[in-house]
C-alpha atoms as a PDB file:
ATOM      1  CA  UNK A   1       0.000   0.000   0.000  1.00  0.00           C
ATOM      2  CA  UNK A   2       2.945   2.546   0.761  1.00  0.00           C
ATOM      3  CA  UNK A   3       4.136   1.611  -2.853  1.00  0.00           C
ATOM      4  CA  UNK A   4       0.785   2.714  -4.206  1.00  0.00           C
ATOM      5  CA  UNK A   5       0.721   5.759  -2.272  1.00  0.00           C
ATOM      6  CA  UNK A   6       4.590   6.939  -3.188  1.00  0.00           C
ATOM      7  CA  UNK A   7       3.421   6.029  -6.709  1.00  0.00           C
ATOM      8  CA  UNK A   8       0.323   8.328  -6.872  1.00  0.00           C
ATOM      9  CA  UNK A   9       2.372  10.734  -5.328  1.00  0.00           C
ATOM     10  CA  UNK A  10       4.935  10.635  -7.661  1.00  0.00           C
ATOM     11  CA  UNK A  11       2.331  10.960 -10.568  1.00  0.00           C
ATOM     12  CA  UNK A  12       0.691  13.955  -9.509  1.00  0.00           C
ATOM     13  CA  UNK A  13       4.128  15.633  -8.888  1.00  0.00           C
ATOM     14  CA  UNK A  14       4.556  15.010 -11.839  1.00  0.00           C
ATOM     15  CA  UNK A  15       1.533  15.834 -13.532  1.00  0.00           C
ATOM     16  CA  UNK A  16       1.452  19.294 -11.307  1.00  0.00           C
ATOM     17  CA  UNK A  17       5.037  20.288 -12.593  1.00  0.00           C
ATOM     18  CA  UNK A  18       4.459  19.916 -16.031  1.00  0.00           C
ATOM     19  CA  UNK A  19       1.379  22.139 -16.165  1.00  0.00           C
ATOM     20  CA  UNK A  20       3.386  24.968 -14.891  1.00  0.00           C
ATOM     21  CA  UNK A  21       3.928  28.033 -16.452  1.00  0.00           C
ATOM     22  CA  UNK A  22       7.829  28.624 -17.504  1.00  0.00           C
ATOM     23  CA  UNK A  23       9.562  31.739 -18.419  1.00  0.00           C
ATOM     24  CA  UNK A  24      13.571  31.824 -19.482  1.00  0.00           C
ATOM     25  CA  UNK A  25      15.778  34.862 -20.095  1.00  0.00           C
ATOM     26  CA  UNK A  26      18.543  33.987 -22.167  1.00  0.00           C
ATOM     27  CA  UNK A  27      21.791  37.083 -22.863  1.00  0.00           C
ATOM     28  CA  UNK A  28      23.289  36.916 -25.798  1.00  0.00           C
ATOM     29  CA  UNK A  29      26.559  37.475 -27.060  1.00  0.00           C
ATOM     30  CA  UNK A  30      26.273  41.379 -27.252  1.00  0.00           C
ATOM     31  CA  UNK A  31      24.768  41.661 -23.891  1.00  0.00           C
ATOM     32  CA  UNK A  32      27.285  43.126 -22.231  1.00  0.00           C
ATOM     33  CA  UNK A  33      28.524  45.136 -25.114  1.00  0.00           C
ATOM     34  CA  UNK A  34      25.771  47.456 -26.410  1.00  0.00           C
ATOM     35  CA  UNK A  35      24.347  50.638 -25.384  1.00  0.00           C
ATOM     36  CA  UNK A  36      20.486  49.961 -25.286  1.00  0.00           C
ATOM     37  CA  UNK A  37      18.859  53.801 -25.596  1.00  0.00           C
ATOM     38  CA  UNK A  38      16.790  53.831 -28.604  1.00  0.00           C
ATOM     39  CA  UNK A  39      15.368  51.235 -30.069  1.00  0.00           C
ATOM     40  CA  UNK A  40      14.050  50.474 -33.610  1.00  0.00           C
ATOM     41  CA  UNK A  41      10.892  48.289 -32.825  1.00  0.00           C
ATOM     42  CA  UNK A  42       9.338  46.124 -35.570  1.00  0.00           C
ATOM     43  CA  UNK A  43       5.687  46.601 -34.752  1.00  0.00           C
ATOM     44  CA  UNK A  44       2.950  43.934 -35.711  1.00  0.00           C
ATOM     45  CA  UNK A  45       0.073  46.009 -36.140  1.00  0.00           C
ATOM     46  CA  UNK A  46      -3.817  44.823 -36.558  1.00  0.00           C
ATOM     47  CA  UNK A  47      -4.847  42.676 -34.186  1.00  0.00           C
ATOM     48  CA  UNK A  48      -1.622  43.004 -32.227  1.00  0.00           C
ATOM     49  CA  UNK A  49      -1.897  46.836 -32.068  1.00  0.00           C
ATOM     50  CA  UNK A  50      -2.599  46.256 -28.126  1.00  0.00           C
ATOM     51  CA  UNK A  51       0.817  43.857 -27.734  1.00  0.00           C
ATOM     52  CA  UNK A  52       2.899  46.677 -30.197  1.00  0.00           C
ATOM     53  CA  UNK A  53       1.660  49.142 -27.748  1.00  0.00           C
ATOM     54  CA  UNK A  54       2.777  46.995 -24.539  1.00  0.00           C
ATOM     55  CA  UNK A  55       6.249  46.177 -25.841  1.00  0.00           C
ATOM     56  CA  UNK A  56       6.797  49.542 -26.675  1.00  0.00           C
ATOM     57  CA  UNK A  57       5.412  51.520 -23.351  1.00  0.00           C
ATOM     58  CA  UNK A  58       7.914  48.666 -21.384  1.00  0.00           C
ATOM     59  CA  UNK A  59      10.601  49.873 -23.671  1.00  0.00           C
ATOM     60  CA  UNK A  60       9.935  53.394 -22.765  1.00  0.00           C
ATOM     61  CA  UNK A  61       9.551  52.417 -18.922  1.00  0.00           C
ATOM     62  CA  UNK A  62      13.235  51.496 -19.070  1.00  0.00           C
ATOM     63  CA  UNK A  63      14.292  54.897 -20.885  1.00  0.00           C
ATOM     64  CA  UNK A  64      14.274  53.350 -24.377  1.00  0.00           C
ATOM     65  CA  UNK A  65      13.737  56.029 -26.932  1.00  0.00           C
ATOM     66  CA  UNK A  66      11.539  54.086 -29.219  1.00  0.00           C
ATOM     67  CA  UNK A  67      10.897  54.264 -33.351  1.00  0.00           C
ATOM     68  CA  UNK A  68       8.918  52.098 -35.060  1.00  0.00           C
ATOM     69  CA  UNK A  69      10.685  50.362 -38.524  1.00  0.00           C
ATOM     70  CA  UNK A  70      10.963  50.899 -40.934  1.00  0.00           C
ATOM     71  CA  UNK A  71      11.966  54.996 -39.879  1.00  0.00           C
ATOM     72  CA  UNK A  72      14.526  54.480 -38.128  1.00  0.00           C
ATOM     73  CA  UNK A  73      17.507  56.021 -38.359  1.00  0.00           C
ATOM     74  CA  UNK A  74      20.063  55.155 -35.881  1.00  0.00           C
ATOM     75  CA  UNK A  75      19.335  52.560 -33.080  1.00  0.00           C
ATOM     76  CA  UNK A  76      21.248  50.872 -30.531  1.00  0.00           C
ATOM     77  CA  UNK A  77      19.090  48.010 -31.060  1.00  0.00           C
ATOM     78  CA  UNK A  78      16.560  46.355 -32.709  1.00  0.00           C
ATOM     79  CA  UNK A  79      13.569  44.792 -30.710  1.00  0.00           C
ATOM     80  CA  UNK A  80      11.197  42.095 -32.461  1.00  0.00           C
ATOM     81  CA  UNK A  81       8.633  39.852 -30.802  1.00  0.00           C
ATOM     82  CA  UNK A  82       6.512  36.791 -31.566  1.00  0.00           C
ATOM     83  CA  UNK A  83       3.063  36.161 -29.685  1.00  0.00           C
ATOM     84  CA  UNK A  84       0.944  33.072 -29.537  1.00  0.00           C
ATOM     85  CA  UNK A  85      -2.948  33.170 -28.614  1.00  0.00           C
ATOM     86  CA  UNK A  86      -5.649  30.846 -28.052  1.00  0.00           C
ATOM     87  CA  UNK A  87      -9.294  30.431 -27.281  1.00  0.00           C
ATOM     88  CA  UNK A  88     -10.666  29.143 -24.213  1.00  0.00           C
ATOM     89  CA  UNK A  89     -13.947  31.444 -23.197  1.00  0.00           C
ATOM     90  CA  UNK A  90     -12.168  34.460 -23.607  1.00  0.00           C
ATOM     91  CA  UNK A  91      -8.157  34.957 -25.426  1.00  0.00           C
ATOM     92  CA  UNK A  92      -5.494  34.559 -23.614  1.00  0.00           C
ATOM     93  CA  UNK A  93      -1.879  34.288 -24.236  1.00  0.00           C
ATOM     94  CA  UNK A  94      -0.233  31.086 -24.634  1.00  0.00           C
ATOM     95  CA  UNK A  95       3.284  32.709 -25.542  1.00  0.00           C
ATOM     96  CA  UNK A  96       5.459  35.257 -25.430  1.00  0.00           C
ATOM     97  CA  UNK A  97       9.173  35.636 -27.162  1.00  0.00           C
ATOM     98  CA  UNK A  98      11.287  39.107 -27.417  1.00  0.00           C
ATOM     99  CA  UNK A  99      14.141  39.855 -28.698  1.00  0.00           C
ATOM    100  CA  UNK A 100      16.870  42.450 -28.376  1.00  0.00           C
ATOM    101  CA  UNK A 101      19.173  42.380 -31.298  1.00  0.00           C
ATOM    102  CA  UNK A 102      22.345  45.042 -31.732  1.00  0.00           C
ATOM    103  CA  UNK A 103      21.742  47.170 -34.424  1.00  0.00           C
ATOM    104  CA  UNK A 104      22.943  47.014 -37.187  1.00  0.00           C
ATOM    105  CA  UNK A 105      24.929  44.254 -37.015  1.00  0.00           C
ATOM    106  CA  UNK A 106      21.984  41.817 -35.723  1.00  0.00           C
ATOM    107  CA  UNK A 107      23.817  40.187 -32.923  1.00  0.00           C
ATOM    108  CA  UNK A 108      21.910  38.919 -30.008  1.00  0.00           C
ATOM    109  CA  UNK A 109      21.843  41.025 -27.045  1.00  0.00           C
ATOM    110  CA  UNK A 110      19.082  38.671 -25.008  1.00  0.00           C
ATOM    111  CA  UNK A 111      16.250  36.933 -25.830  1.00  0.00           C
ATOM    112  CA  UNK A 112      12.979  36.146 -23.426  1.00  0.00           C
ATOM    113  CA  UNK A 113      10.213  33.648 -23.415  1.00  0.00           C
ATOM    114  CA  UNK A 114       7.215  32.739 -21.633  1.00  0.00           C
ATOM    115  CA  UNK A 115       4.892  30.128 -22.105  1.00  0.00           C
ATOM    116  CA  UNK A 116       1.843  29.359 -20.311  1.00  0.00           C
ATOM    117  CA  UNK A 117       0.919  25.708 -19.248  1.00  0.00           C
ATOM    118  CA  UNK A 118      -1.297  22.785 -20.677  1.00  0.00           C
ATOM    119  CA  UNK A 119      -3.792  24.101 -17.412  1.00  0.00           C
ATOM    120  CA  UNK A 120      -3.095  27.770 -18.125  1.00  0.00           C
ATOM    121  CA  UNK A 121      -3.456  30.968 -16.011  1.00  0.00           C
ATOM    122  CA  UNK A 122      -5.245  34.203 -18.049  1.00  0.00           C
ATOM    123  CA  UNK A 123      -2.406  36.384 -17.589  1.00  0.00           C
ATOM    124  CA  UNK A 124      -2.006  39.940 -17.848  1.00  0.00           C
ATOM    125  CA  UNK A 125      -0.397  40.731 -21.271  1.00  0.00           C
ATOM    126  CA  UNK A 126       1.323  43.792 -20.399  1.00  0.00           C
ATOM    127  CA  UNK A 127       2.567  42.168 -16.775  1.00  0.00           C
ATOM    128  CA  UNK A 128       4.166  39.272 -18.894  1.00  0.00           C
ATOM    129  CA  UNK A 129       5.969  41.876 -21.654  1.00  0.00           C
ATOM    130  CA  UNK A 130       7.102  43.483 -18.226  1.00  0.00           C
ATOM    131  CA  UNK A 131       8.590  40.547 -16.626  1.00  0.00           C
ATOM    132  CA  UNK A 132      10.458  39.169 -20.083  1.00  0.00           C
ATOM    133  CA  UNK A 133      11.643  42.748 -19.974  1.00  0.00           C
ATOM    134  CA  UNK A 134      12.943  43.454 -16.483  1.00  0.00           C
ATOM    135  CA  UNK A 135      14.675  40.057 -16.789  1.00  0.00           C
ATOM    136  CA  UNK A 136      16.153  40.867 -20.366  1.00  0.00           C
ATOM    137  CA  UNK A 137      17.529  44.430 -19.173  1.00  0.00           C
ATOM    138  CA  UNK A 138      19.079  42.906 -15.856  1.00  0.00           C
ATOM    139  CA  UNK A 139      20.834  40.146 -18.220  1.00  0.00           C
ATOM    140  CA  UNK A 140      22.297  42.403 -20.496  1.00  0.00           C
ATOM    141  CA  UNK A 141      23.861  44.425 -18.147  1.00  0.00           C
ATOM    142  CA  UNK A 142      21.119  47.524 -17.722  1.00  0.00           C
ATOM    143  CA  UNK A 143      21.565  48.526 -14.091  1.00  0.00           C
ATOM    144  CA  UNK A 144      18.459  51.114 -14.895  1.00  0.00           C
ATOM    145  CA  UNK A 145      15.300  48.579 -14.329  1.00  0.00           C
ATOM    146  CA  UNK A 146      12.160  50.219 -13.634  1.00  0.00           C
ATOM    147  CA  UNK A 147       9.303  48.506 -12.599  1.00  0.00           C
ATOM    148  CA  UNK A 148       5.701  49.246 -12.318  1.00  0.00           C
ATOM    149  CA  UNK A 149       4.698  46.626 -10.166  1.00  0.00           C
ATOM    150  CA  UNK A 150       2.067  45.167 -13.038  1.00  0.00           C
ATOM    151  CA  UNK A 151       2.847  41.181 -12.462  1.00  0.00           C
ATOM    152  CA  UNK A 152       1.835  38.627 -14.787  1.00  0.00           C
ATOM    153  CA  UNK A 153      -0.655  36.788 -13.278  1.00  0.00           C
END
């Protein structure tokens, strides 16, 4: 019976960990290397005009003059992002990847991602952009963090 029991146990730990939500911030090669004070930001537009405006307004929060490509003239960095949605009563985010590159040579200065779990939260957009963020800056050397105090969840 204590077999069965450590064995259940076991499961659900299991079972429990993988449904958890995960978020990595990886530096690059340049993150210790590049000025990061304007940005050139590669907006998405349409339906994402509510993430374009989150990525930039954490960009700004951390003193990142920000232009939108294609006008821009000189940047310190280019900033892209990919987003992943899905239906379940309302939208919510299932993932989240930015990246700073140096500009304009296109070297990595730090990447972040965030994914939500197979029994997902419905998190706050803009507190997910800020946490990718404040972890990104921190990696790549940016003493300067501010923070809001918006949270993901």
């Amino acid at each position: 019976m204590r077999g069965l029991s450590l064995l259940v146990a076991s499961a659900a730990l299991a079972v429990l960990s993988g449904c958890s939500t995960t978020q990595s911030i990886v530096p690059g090669p340049q993150a210790k290397l590049s000025p990061m004070t304007t940005a050139c930001f590669t907006a998405h537009g349409g339906r994402s005009a509510d993430m374009d405006a989150a990525v930039q307004r954490n960009l700004e929060n951390h003193g990142v003059s920000v232009s939108i490509a294609p006008a821009c003239d000189k940047a310190d960095m280019n900033v892209s992002y990919t987003d992943s949605w899905f239906w379940d009563i309302v939208m919510y985010m299932r993932s989240m990847d930015i990246r700073f590159y140096k500009a304009p040579s296109g070297g990595l200065i730090a990447s972040g991602h965030w994914k939500n779990s197979v029994m997902h939260q419905f998190p706050n957009a803009d507190g997910v952009v800020q946490d990718l963020m404040d972890g990104m800056f921190v990696q790549a050397g940016e003493p300067g963090v501010l923070r809001t105090k918006a949270g993901s969840n």
